[in-house]
N, C-alpha and C. Protein backbone atom coordinates (compact mmCIF):
# COMPACT_ATOMS: atom_id res chain seq x y z
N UNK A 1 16.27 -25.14 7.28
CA UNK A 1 15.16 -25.88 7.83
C UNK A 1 13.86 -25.60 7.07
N UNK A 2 13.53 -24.20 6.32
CA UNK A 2 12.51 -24.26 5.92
C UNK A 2 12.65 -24.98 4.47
N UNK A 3 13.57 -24.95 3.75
CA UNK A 3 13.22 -25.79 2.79
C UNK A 3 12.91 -27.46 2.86
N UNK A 4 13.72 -27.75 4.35
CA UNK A 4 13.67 -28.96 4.52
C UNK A 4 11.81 -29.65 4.93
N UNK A 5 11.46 -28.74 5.73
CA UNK A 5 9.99 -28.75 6.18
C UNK A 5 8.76 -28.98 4.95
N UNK A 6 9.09 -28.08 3.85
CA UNK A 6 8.50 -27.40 2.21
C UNK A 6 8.81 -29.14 1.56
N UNK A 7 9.69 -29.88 1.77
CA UNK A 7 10.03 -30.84 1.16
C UNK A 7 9.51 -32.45 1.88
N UNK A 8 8.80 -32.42 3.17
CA UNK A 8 8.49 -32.88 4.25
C UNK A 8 6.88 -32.77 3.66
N UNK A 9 6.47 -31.09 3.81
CA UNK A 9 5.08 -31.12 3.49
C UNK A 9 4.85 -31.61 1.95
N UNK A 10 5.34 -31.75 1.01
CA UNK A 10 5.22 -32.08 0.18
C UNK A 10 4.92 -34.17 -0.38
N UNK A 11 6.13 -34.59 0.89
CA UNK A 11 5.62 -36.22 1.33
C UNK A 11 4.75 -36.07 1.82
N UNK A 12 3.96 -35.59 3.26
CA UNK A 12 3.10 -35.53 3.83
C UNK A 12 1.86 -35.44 2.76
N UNK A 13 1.74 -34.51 2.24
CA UNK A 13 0.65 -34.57 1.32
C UNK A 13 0.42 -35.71 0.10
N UNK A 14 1.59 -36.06 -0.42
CA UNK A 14 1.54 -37.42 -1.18
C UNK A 14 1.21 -38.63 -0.34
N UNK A 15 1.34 -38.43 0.68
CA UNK A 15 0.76 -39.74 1.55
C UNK A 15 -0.51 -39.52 2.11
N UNK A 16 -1.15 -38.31 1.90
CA UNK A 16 -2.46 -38.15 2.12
C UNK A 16 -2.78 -37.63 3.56
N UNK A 17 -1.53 -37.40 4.21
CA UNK A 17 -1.66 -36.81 5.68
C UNK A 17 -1.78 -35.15 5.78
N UNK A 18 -2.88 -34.69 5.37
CA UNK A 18 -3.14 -33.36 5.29
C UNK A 18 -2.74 -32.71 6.42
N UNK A 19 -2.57 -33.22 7.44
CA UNK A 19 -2.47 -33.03 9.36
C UNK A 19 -0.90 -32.57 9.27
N UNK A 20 -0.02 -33.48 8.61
CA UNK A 20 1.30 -32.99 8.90
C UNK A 20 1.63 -32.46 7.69
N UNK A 21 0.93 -31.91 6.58
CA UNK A 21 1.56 -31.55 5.80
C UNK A 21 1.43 -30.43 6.00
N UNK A 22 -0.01 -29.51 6.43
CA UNK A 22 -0.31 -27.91 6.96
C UNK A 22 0.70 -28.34 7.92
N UNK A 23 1.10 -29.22 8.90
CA UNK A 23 2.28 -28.70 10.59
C UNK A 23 3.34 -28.15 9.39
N UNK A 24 4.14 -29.44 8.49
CA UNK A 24 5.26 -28.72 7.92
C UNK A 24 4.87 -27.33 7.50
N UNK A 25 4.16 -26.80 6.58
CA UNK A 25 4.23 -25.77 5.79
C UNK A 25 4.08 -24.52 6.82
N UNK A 26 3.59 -25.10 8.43
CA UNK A 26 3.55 -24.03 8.89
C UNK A 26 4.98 -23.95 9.64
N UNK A 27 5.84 -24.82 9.83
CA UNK A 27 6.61 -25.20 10.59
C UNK A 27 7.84 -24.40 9.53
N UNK A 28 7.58 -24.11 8.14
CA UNK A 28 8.78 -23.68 7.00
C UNK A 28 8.51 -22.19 7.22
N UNK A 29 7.41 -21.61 7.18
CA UNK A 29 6.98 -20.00 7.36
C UNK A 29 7.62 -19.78 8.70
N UNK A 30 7.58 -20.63 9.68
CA UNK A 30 8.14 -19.97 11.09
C UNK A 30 9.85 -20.34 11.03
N UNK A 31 10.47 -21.19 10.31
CA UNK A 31 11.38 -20.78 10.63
C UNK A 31 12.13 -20.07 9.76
N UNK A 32 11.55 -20.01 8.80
CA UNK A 32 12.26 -18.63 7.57
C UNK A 32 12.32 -17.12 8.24
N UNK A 33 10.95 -17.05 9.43
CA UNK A 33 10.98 -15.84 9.75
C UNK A 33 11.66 -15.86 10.78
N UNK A 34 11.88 -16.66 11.76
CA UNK A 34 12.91 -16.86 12.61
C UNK A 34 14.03 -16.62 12.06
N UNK A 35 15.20 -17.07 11.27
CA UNK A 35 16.24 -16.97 10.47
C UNK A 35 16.34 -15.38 10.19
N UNK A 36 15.44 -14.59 9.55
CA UNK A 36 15.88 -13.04 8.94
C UNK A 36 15.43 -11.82 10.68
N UNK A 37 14.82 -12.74 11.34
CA UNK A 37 14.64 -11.99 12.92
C UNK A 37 15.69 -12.18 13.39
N UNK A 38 16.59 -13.28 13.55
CA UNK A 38 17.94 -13.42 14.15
C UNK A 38 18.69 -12.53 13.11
N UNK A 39 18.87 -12.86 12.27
CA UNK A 39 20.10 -12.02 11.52
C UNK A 39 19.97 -10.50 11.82
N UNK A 40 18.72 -9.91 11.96
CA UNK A 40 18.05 -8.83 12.46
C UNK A 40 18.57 -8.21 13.36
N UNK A 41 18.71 -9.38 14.28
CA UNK A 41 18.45 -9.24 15.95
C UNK A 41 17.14 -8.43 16.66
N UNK A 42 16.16 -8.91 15.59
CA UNK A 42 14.65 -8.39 16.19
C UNK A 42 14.15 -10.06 17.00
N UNK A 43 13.49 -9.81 17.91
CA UNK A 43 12.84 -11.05 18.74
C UNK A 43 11.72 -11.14 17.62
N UNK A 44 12.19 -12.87 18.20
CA UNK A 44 10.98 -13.67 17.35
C UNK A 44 9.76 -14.88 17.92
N UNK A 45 9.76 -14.66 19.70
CA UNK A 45 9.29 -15.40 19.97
C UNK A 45 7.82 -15.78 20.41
N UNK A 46 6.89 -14.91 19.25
CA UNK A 46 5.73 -15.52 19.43
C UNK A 46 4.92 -15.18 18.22
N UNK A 47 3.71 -15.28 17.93
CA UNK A 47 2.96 -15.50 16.43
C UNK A 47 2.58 -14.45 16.61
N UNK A 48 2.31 -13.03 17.30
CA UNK A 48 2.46 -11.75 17.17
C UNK A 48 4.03 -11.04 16.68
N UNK A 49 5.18 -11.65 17.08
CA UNK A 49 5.74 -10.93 16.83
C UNK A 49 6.38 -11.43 15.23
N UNK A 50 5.97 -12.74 14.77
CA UNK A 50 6.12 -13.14 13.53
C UNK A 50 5.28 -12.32 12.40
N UNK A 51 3.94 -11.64 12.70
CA UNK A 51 3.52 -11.21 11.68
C UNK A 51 3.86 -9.54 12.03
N UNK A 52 4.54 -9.19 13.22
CA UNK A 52 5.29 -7.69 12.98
C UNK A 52 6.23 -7.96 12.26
N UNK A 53 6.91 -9.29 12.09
CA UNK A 53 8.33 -9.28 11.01
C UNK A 53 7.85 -8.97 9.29
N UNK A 54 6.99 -9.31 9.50
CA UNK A 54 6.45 -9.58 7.70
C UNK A 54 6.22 -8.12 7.69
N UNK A 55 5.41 -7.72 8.57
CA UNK A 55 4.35 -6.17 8.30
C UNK A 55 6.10 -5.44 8.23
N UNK A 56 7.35 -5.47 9.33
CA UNK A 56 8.20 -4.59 8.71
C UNK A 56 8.73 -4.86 7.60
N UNK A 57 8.94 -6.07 7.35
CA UNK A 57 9.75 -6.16 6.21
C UNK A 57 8.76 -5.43 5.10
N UNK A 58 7.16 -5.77 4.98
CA UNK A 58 6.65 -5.41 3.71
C UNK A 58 6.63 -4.33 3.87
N UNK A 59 6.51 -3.32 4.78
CA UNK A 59 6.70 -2.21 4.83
C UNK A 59 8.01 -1.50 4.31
N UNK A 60 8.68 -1.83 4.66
CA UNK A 60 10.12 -1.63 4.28
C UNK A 60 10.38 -1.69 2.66
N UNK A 61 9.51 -2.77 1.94
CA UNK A 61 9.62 -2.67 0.82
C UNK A 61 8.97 -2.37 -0.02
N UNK A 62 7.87 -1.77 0.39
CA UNK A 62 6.51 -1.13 0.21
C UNK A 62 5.42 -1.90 0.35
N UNK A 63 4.60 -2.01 0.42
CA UNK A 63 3.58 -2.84 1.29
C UNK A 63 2.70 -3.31 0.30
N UNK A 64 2.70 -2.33 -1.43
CA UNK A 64 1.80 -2.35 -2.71
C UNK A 64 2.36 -3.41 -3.16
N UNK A 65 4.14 -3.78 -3.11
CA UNK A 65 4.47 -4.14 -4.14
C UNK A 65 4.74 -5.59 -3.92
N UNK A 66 4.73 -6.03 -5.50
CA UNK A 66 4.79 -7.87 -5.70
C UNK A 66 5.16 -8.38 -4.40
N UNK A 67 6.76 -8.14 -4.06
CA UNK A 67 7.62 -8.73 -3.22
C UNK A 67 6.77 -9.02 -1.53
N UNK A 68 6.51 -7.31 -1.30
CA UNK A 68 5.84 -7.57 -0.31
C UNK A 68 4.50 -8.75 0.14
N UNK A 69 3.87 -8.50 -0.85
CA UNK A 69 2.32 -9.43 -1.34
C UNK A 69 2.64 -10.88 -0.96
N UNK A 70 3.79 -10.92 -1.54
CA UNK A 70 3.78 -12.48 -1.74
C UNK A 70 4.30 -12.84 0.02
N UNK A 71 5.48 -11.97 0.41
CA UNK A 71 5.64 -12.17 2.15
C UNK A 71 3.86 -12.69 2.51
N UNK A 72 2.84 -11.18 2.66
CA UNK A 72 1.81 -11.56 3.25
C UNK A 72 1.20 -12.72 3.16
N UNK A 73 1.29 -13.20 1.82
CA UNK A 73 0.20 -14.33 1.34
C UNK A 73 1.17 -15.56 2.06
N UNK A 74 2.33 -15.55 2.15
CA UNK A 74 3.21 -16.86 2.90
C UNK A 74 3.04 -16.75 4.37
N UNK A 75 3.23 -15.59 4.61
CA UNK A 75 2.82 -15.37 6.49
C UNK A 75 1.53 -16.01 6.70
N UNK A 76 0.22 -15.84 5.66
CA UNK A 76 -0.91 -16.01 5.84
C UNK A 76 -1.34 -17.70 5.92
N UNK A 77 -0.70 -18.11 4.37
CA UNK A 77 -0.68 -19.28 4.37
C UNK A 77 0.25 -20.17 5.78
N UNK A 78 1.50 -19.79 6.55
CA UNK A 78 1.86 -20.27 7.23
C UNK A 78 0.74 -20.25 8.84
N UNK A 79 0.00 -19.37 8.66
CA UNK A 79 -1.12 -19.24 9.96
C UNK A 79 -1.80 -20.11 10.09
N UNK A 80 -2.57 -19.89 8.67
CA UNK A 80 -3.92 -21.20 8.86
C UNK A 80 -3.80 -22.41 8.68
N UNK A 81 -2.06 -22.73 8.49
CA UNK A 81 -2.01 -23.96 8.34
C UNK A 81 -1.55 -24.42 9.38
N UNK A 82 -1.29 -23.53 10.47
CA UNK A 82 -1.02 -24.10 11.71
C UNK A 82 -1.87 -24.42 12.70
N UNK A 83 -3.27 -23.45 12.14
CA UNK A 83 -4.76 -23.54 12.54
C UNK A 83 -5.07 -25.34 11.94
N UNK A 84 -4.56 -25.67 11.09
CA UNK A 84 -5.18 -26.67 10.02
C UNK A 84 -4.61 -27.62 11.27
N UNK A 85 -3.53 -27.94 11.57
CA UNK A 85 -2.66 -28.99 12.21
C UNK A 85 -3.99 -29.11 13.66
N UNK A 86 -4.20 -28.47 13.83
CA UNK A 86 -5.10 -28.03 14.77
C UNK A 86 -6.36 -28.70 15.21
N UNK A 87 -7.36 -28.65 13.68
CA UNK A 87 -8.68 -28.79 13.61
C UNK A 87 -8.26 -28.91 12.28
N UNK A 88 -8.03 -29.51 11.39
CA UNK A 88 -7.71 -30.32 10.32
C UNK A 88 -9.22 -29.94 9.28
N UNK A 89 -9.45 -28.98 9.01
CA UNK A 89 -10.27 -28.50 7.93
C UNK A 89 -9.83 -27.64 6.66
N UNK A 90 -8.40 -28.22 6.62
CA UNK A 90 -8.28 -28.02 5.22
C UNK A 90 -8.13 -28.79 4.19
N UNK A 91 -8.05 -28.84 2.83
CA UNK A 91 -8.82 -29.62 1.83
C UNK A 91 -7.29 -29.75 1.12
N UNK A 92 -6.93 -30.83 0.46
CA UNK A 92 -6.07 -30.92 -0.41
C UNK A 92 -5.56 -29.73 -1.43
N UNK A 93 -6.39 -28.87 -1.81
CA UNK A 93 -5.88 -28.05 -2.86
C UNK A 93 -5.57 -26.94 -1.97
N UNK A 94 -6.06 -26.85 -0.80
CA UNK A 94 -5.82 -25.85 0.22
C UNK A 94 -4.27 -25.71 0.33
N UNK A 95 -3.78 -26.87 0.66
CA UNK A 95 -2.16 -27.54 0.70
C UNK A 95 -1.44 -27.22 -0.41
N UNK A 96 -1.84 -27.70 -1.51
CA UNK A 96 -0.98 -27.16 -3.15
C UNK A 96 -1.03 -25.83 -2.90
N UNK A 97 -2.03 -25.24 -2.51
CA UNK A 97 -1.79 -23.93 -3.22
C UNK A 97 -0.90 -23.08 -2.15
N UNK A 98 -0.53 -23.36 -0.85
CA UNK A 98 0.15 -23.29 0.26
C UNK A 98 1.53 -23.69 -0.27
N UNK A 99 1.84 -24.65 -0.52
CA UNK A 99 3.18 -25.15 -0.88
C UNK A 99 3.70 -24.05 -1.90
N UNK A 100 2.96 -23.31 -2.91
CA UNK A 100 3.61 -22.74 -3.75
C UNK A 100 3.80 -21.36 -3.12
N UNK A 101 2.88 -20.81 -2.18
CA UNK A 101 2.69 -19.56 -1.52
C UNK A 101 4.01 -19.58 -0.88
N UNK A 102 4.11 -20.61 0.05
CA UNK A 102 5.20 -20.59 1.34
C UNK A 102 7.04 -20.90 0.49
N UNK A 103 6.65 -21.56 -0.72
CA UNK A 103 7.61 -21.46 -1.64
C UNK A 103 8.21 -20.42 -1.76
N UNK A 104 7.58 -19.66 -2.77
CA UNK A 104 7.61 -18.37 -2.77
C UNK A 104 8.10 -17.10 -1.66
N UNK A 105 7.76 -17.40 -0.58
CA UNK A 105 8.13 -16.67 0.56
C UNK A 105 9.46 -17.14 0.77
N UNK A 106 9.69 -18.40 1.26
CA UNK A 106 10.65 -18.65 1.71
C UNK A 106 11.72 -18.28 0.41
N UNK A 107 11.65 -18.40 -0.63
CA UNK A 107 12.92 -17.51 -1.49
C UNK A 107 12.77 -16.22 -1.17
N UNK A 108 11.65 -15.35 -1.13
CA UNK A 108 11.85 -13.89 -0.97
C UNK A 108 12.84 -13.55 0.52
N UNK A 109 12.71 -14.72 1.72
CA UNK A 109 12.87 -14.32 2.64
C UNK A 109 14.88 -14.72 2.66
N UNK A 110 15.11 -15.34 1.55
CA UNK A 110 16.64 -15.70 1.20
C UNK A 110 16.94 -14.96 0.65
N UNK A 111 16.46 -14.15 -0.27
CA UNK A 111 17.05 -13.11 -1.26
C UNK A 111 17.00 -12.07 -0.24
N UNK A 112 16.34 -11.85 0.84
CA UNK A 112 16.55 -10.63 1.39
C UNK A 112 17.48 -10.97 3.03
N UNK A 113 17.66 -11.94 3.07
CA UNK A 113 18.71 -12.63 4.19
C UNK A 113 19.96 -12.05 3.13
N UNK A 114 20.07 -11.97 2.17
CA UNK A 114 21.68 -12.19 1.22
C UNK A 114 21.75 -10.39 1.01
N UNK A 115 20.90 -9.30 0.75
CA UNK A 115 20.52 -8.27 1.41
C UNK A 115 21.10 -7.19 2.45
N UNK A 116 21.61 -6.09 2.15
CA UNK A 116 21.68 -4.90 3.47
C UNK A 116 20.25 -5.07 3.56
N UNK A 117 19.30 -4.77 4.71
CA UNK A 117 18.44 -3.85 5.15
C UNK A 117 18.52 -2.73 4.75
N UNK A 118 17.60 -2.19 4.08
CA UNK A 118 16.98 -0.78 3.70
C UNK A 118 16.97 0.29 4.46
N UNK A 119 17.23 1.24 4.41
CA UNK A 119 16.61 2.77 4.97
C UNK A 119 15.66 2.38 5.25
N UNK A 120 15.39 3.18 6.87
CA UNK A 120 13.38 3.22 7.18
C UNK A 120 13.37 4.39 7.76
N UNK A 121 12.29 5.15 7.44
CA UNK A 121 11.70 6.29 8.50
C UNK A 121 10.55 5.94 9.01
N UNK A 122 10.56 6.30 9.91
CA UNK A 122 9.14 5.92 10.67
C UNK A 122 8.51 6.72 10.45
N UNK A 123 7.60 6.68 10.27
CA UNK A 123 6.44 7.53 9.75
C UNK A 123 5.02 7.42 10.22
N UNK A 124 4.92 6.72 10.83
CA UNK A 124 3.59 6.63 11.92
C UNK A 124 4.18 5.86 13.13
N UNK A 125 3.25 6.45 14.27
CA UNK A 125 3.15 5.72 15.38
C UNK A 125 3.57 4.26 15.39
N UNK A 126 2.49 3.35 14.51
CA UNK A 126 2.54 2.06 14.15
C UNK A 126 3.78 1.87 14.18
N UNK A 127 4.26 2.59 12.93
CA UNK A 127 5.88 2.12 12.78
C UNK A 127 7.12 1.72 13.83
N UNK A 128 6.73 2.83 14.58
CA UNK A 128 7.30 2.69 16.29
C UNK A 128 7.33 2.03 17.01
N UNK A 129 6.30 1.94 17.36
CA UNK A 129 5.29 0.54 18.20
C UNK A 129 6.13 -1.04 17.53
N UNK A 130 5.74 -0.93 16.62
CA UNK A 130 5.87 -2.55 15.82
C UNK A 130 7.85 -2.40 16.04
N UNK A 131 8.73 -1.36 16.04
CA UNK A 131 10.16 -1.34 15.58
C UNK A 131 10.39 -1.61 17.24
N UNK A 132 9.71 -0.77 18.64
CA UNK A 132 10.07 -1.22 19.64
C UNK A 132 9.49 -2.89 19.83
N UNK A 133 8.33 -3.43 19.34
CA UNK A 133 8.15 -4.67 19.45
C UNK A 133 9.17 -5.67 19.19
N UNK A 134 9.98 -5.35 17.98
CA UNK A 134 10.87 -6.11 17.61
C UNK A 134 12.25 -6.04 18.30
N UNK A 135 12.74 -5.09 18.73
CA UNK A 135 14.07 -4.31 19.17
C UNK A 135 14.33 -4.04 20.38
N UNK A 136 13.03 -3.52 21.29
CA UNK A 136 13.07 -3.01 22.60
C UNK A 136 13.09 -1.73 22.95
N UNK A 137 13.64 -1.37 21.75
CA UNK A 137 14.08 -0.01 21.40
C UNK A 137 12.88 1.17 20.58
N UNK A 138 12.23 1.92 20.98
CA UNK A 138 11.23 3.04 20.33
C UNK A 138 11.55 3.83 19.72
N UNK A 139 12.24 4.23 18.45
CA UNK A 139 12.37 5.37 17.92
C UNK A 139 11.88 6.53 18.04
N UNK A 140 11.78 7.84 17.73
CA UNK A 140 11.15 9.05 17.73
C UNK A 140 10.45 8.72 16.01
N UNK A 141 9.51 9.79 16.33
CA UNK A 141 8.10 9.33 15.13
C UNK A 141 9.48 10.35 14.00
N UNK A 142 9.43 9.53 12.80
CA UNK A 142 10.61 10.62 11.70
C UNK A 142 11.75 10.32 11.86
N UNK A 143 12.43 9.36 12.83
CA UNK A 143 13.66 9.57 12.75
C UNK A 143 14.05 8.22 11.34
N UNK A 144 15.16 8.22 10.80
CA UNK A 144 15.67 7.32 9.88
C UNK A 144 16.85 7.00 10.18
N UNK A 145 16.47 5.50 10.25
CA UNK A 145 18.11 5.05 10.57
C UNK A 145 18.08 3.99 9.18
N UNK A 146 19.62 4.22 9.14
CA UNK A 146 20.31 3.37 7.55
C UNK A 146 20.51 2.14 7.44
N UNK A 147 19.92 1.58 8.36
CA UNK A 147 20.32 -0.33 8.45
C UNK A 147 18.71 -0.53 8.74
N UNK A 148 17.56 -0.01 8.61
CA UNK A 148 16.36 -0.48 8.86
C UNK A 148 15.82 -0.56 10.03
N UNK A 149 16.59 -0.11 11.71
CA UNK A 149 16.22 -0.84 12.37
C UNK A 149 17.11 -2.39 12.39
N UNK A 150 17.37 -3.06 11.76
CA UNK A 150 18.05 -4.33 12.44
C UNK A 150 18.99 -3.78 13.27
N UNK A 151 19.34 -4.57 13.82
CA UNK A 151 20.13 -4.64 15.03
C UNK A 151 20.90 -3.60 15.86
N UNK A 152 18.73 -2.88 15.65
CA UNK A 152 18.87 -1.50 16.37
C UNK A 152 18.93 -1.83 17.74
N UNK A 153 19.99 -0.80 18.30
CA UNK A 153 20.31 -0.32 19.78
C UNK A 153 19.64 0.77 20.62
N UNK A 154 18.98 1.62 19.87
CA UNK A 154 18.81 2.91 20.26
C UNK A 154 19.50 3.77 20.04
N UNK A 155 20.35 3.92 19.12
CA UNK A 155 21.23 4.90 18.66
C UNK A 155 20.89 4.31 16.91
N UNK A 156 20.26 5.91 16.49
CA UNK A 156 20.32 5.84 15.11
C UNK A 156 21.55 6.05 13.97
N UNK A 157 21.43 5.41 12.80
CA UNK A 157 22.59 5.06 12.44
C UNK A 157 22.19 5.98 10.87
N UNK A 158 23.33 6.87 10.68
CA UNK A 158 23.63 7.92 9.48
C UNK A 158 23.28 7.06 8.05
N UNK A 159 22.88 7.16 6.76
CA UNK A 159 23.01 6.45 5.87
C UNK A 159 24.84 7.27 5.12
């Protein structure tokens, strides 16, 4: 669905409907992150718990690096363009440069659907907080489980 949306906003904007072309592009960021939250089995049902998916994943893959960056900048771009659908104050190049952002994401978010989940230790509070947000489940601050957290139970898992 999100490529289908990415391909939607892309008519939308050739027809000059800036209105549905930010809905698609925001409509491709939510369901890419929907898709790697299910496979997860982390909840995905609200625009708080969509940008705890990004913050773990970039976390997970370090938060400095390319991969991560580009998650943020697609989470970001998928926000304000849902703000845009909204109150329609964004500008044509606003949109191009969105289409390539949310592009971009949505492959990072396939290459890491195709992916084990990583090792995580929690290492701050935050970490906790945001892993019971997603799971239900609170870890102890330090503990490491070998599947990331996805389709954590409360029982940590050995690498």
């Amino acid at each position: 669905m999100s490529n289908h949306y990415l391909r939607q906003s892309k008519i939308e904007l050739e027809s000059g409907d800036l209105v549905q072309a930010s809905e698609k592009l925001s409509g491709s960021v939510a369901t890419a992150l929907k898709a790697i939250a299910e496979q997860r089995g982390w909840r995905h049902d609200s625009h708080a718990l969509r940008h705890a998916i990004v913050s773990q994943l970039g976390t997970e893959l370090g938060p400095s690096t390319p991969t991560a960056q580009t998650l943020y900048q697609g989470r970001d771009a998928g926000d304000i363009h849902h703000e845009s659908f909204f109150e329609n104050f964004l500008f044509e190049e606003d949109v191009l440069y969105a289409i390539e952002a949310t592009e971009a994401f949505v492959r990072i978010i396939e290459q890491l659907m195709d992916l084990p989940p990583k090792p995580f230790t929690v290492a701050k509070p935050l970490h906790a907080y945001r892993i019971a947000q997603l799971t239900g489940h609170e870890p102890e601050l330090g503990s490491t489980d070998a599947l990331g957290f996805a389709n954590f139970t409360g029982e940590l898992r050995e690498t």
